[in-house]
Protein backbone atom coordinates (compact mmCIF):
# COMPACT_ATOMS: atom_id res chain seq x y z
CA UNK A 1 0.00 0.00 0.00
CA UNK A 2 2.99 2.53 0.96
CA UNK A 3 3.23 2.54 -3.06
CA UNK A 4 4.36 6.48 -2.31
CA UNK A 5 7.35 5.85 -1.34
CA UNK A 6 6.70 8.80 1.95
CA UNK A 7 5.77 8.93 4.98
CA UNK A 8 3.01 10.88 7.08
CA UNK A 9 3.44 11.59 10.53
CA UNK A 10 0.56 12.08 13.19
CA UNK A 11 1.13 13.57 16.56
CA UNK A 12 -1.83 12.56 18.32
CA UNK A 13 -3.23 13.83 21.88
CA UNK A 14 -7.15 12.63 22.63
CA UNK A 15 -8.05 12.45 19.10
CA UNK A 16 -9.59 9.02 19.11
CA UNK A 17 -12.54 10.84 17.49
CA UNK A 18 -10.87 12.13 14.48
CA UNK A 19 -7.58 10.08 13.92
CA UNK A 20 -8.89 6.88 11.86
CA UNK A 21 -10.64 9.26 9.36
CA UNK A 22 -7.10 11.09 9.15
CA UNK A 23 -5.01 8.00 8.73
CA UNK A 24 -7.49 5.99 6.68
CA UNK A 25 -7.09 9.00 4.42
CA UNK A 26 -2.84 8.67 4.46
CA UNK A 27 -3.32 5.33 3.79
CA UNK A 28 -5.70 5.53 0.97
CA UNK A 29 -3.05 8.19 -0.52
CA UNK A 30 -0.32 4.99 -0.63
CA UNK A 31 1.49 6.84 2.17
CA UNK A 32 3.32 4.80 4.83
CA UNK A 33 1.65 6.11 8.41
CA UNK A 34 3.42 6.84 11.65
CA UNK A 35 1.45 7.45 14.67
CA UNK A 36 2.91 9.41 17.48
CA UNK A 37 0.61 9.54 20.78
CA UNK A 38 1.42 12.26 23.60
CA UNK A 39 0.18 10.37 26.12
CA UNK A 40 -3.64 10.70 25.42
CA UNK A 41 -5.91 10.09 28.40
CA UNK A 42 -9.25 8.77 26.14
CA UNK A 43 -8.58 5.74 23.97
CA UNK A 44 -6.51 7.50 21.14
CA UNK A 45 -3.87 4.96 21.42
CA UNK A 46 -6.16 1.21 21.75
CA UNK A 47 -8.04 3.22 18.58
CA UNK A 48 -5.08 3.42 16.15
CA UNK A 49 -3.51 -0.42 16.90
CA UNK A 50 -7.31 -1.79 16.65
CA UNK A 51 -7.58 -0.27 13.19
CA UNK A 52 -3.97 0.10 12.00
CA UNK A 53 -1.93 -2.70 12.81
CA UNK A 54 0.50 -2.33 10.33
CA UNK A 55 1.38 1.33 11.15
CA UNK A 56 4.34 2.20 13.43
CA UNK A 57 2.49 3.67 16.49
CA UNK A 58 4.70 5.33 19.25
CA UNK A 59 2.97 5.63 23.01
CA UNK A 60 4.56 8.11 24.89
CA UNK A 61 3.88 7.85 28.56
CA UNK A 62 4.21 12.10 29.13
CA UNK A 63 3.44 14.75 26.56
CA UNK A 64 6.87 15.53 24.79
CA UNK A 65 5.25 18.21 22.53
CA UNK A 66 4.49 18.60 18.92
CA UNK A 67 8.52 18.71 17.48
CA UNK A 68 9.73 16.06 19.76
CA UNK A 69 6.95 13.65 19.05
CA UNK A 70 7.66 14.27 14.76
CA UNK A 71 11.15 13.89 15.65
CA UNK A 72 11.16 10.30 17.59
CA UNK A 73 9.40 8.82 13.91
CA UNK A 74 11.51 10.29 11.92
CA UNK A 75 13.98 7.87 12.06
CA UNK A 76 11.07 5.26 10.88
CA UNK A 77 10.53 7.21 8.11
CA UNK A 78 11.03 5.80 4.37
CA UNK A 79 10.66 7.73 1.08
CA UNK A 80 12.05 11.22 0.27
CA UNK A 81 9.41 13.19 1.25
CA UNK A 82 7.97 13.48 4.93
CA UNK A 83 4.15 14.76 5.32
CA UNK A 84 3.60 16.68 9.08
CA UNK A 85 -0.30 15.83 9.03
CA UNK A 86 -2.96 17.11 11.98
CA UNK A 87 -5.20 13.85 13.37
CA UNK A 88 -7.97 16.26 12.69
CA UNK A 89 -6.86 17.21 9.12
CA UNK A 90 -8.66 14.76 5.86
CA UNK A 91 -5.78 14.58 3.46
CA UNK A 92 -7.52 12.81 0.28
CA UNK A 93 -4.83 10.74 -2.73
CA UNK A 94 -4.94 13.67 -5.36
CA UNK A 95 -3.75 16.61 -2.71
CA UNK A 96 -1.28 13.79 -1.02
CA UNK A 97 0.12 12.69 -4.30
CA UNK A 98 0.42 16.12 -5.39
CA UNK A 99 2.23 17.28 -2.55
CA UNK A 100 4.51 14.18 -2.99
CA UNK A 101 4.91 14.87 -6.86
CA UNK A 102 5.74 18.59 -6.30
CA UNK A 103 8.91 17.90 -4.35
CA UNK A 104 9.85 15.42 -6.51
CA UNK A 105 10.01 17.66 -9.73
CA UNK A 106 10.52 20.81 -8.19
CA UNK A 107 14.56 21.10 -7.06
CA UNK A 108 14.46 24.84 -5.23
CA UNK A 109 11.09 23.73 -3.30
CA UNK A 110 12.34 22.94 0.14
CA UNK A 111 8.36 22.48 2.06
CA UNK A 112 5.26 22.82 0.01
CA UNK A 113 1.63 23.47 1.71
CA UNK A 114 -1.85 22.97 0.80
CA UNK A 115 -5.12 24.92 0.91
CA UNK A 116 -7.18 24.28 3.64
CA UNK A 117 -10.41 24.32 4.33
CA UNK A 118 -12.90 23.82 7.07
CA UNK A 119 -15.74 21.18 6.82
CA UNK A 120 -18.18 23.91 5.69
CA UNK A 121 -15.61 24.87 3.35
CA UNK A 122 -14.54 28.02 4.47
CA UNK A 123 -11.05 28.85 4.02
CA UNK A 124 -8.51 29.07 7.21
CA UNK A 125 -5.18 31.06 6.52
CA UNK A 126 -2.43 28.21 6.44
CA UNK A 127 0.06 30.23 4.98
CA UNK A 128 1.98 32.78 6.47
CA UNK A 129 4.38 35.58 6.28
CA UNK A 130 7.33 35.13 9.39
CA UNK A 131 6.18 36.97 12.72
CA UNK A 132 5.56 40.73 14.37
CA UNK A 133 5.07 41.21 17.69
CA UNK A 134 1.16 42.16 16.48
CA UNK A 135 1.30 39.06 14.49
CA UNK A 136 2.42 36.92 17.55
CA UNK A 137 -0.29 38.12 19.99
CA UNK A 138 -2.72 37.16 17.11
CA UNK A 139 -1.59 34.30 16.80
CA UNK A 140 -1.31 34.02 20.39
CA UNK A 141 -4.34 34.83 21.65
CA UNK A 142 -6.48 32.97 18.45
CA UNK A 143 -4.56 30.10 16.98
CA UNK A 144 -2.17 29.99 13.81
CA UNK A 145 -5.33 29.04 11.52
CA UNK A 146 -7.48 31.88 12.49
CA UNK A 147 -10.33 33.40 10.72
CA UNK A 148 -8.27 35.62 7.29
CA UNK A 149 -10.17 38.75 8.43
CA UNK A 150 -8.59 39.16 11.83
CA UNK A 151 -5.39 38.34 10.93
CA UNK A 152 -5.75 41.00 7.93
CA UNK A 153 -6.62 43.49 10.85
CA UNK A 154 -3.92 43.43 12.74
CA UNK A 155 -0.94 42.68 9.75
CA UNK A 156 0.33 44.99 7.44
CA UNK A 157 0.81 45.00 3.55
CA UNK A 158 2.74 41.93 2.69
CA UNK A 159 0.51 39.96 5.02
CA UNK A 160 -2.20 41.01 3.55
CA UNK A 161 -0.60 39.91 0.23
CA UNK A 162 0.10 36.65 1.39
CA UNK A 163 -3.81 36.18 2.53
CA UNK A 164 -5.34 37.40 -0.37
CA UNK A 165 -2.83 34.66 -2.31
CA UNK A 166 -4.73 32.35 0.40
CA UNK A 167 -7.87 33.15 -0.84
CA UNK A 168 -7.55 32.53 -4.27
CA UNK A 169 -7.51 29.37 -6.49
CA UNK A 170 -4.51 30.69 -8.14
CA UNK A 171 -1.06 29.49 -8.62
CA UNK A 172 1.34 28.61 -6.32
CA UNK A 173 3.48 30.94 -4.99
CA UNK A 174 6.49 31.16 -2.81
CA UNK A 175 5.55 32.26 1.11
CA UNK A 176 7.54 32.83 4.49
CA UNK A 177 5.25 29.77 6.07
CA UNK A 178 3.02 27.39 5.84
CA UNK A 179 0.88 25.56 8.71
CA UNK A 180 2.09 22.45 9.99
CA UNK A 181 -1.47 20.90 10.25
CA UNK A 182 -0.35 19.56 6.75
CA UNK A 183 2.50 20.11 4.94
CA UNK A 184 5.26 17.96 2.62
CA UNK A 185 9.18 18.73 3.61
CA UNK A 186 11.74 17.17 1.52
CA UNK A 187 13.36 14.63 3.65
CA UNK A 188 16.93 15.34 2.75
CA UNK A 189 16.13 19.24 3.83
CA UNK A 190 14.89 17.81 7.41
CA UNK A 191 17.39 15.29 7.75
CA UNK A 192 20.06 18.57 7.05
CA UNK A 193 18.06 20.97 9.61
CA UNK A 194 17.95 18.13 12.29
CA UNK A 195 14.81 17.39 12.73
CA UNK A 196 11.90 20.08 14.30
CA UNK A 197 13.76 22.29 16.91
CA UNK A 198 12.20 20.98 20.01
CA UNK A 199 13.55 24.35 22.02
CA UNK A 200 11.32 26.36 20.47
CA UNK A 201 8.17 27.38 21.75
CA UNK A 202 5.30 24.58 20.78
CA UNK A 203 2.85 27.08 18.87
CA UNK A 204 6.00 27.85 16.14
CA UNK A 205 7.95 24.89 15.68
CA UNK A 206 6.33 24.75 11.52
CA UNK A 207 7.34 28.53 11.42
CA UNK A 208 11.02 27.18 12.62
CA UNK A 209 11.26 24.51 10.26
CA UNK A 210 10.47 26.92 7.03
CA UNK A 211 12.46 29.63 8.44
CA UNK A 212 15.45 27.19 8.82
CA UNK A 213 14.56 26.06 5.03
CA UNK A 214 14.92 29.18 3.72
CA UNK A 215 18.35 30.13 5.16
CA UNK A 216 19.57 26.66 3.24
CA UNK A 217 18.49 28.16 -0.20
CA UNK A 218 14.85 25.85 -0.29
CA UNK A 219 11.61 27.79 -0.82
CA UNK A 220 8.51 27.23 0.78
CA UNK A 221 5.42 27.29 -1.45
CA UNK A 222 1.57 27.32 -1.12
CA UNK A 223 -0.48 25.77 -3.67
CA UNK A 224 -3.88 27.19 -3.53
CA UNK A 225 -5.10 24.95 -6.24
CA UNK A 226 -4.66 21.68 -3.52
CA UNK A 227 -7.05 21.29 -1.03
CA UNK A 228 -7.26 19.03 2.74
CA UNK A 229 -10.13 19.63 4.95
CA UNK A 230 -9.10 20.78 8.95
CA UNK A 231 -12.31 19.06 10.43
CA UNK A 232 -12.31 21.94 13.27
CA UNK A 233 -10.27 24.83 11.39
CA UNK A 234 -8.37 24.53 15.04
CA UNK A 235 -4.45 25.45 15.04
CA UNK A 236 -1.95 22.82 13.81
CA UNK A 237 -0.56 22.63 17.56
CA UNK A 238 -3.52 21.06 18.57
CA UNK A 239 -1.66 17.59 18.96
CA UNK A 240 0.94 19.14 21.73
């Protein structure tokens, strides 16, 4: 089934209501799965062996946060392209395969992000440009995948830019950041950064990791036209 040749990683914490549609999904896509758990306290954990069996699924006993959880399967991971997937994000084949496809053929592209979506199909800002002090209380106070208007309030020109390039079902175009609720990172670019920087604060560790790509040369890009569906439009650090 991993016919892909990547892998999607899951950092899961009490999300035995939403993980098996998110990794049924990955595994419809071809993608080889790993599971992550930060010590959930509902049945997260007996949910994704009963239905998965063949995945790698890592119980942690505490909550080690979002980076260190992606970091402890990365050594599991196979292919040349690792997918950073929310349990509450629906990643169907096309967008997967996409992503996949666009690292493959695309040299300069370091990290490439999708549009996404809430269930009702309303669009939640999931790319970024890199932060302001106004930009960090937003985010702050209301969660990296916040409704486009207040986030258009508080930023200036270029973020406004970078929204209304959001909003669109344009091309893709090159942007600071894009959310780690689902994103493709060439594994070779990872494997060179060292993994997610666990030191940094939990809410920015996907800002990190496409800051640190872009000092090594690899762009980040948002393709608008590619779609996965955030089943509660809640932030990407959700699973920390």
């Amino acid at each position: 089934m991993d016919d892909l040749d990547a892998t999607a990683i899951v950092v899961t914490y009490n999300s035995q209501n939403h993980v098996v549609a998110c990794v049924s999904a990955l595994r419809r896509a071809g993608l080889r799965v790993s599971v992550v758990d930060n010590a959930s306290t509902d049945g997260t954990v007996h949910v994704v062996a009963a239905h998965f069996p063949e995945i790698e699924l890592i119980a942690n006993s505490v909550n080690v946060g979002f980076a260190a959880a992606v970091n402890q399967a990365l050594p599991g991971a196979v292919g040349n392209v690792v997918l950073l997937v929310n349990p509450e994000c629906i990643l169907q084949e096309p967008t997967a395969r996409a992503l996949v496809t666009t690292l493959r053929l695309r040299s300069e592209v370091g990290i490439v992000g999708p549009r996404i979506i809430d269930p009702g199909g309303r669009l939640v800002a999931s790319a970024h440009p890199f932060e302001s002090l106004a930009s960090v209380l937003t985010s702050r106070l209301s969660g990296s995948l916040a409704p486009l208007g207040l986030h258009q309030l508080f930023w200036g020109r270029k973020r406004r830019r970078t929204y209304t390039d959001c909003s669109r079902y344009g091309r893709a175009v090159t942007v600071d950041w894009v959310s780690g609720a689902c994103l493709a990172v060439r594994a070779s670019l990872l494997a060179g950064i060292g993994g997610l920087d666990e030191s940094s604060c939990m809410y920015y560790a996907d800002e990190e990791l496409c800051l640190q790509a872009w000092r090594r040369g690899a762009q980040v890009l948002y393709v608008p036209a590619l779609t996965a569906v955030h089943l509660r439009g809640a932030s990407s650090r959700d699973a920390t």
